[in-house]
Protein backbone atom coordinates (compact mmCIF):
# COMPACT_ATOMS: atom_id res chain seq x y z
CA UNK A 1 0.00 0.00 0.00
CA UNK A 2 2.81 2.44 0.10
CA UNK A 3 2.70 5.20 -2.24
CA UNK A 4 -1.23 5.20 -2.24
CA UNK A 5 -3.35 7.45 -0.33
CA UNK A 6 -5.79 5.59 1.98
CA UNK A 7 -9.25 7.49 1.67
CA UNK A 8 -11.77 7.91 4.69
CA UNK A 9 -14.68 5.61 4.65
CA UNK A 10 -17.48 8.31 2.56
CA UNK A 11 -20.56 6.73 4.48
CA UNK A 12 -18.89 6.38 7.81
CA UNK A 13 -16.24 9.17 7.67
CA UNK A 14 -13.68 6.47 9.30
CA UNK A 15 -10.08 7.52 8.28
CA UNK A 16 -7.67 4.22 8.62
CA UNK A 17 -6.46 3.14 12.58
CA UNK A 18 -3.14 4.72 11.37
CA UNK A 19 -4.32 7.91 9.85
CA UNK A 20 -6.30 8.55 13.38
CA UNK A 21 -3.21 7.33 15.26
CA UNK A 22 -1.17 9.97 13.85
CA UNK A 23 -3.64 12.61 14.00
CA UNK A 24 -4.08 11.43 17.61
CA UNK A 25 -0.20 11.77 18.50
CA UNK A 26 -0.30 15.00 16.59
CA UNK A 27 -3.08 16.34 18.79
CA UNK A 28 -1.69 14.99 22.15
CA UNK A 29 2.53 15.86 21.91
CA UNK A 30 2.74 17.40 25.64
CA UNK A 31 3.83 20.84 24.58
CA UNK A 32 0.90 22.88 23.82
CA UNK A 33 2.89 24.45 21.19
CA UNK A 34 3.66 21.61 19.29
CA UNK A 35 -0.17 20.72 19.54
CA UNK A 36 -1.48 23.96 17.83
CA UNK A 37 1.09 23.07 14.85
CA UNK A 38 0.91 19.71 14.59
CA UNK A 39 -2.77 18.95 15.14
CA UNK A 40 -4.05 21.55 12.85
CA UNK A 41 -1.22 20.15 10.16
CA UNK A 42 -2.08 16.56 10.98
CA UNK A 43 -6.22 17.47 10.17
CA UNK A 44 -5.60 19.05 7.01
CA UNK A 45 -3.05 17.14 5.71
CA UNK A 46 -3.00 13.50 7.01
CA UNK A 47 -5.76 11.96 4.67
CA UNK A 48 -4.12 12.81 1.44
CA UNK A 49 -0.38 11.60 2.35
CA UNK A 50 0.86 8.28 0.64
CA UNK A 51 2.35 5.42 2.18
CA UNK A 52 5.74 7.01 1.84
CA UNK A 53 5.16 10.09 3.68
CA UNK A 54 2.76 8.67 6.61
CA UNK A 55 6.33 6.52 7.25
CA UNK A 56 8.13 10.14 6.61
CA UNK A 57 5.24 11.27 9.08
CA UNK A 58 5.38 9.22 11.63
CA UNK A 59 9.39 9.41 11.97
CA UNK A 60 9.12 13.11 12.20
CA UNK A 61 6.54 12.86 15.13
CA UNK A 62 9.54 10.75 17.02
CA UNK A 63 11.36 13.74 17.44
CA UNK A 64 11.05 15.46 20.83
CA UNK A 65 9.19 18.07 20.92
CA UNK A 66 11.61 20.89 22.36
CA UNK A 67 13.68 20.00 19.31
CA UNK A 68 11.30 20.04 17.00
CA UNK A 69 9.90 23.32 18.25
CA UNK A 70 13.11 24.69 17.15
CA UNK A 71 12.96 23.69 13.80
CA UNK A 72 9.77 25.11 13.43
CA UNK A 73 10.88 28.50 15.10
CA UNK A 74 14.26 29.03 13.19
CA UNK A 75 16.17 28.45 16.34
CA UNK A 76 18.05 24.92 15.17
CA UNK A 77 18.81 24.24 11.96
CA UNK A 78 17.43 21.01 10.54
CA UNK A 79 19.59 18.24 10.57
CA UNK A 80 20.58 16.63 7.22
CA UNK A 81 18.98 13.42 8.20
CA UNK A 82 15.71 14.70 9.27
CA UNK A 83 15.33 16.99 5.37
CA UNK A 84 12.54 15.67 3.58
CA UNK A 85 9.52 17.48 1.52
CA UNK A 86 7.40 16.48 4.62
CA UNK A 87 9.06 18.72 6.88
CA UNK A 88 9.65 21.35 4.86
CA UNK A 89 5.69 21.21 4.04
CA UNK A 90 5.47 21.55 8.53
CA UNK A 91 7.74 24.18 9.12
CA UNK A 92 5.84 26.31 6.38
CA UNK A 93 2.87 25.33 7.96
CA UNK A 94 4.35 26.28 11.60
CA UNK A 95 5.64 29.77 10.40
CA UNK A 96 2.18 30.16 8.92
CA UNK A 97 0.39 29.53 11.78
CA UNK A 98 2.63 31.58 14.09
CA UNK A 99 2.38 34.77 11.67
């Protein structure tokens, strides 16, 4: 299945146990920060990712959240190994929705 998007259920609305477990762990990070970026990303985003970048997805969300905060801010540079599309497509989305 990777490479496909996995669509919600149209009668039910049911997005796929992993779709909801990332928007989950999005939602619920333990800094609130990281919450208001990642949740709102998670929502809009999740459902049309492929297989590729839910696996690119759900590395990302293994990185602690005062480090990833810094990412987002401009305070850290990115490592090397962490640069995907994925990421860049968050921090945009964090700089966004701190403007």
């Amino acid at each position: 299945m990777t490479g496909t998007a996995e669509a919600a259920n149209p009668v039910t609305g049911d997005l796929h146990p992993r779709r909801k477990k990332l928007r989950f762990r999005s939602w619920h990070r333990g800094m609130r920060e990281m919450d208001l970026i990642l949740g709102p990303f998670a929502d809009s985003t999740v459902d049309g990712l492929t297989g590729d970048e839910l696996d690119q997805y759900e590395r990302l969300l293994d990185i602690p959240d005062t480090e990833f905060f810094q990412y987002v801010t401009g305070e850290s540079p990115v490592p090397k190994t962490l640069e995907c599309p994925l990421l860049q497509r968050i921090l945009a989305f964090g700089r966004t929705a701190r403007s």
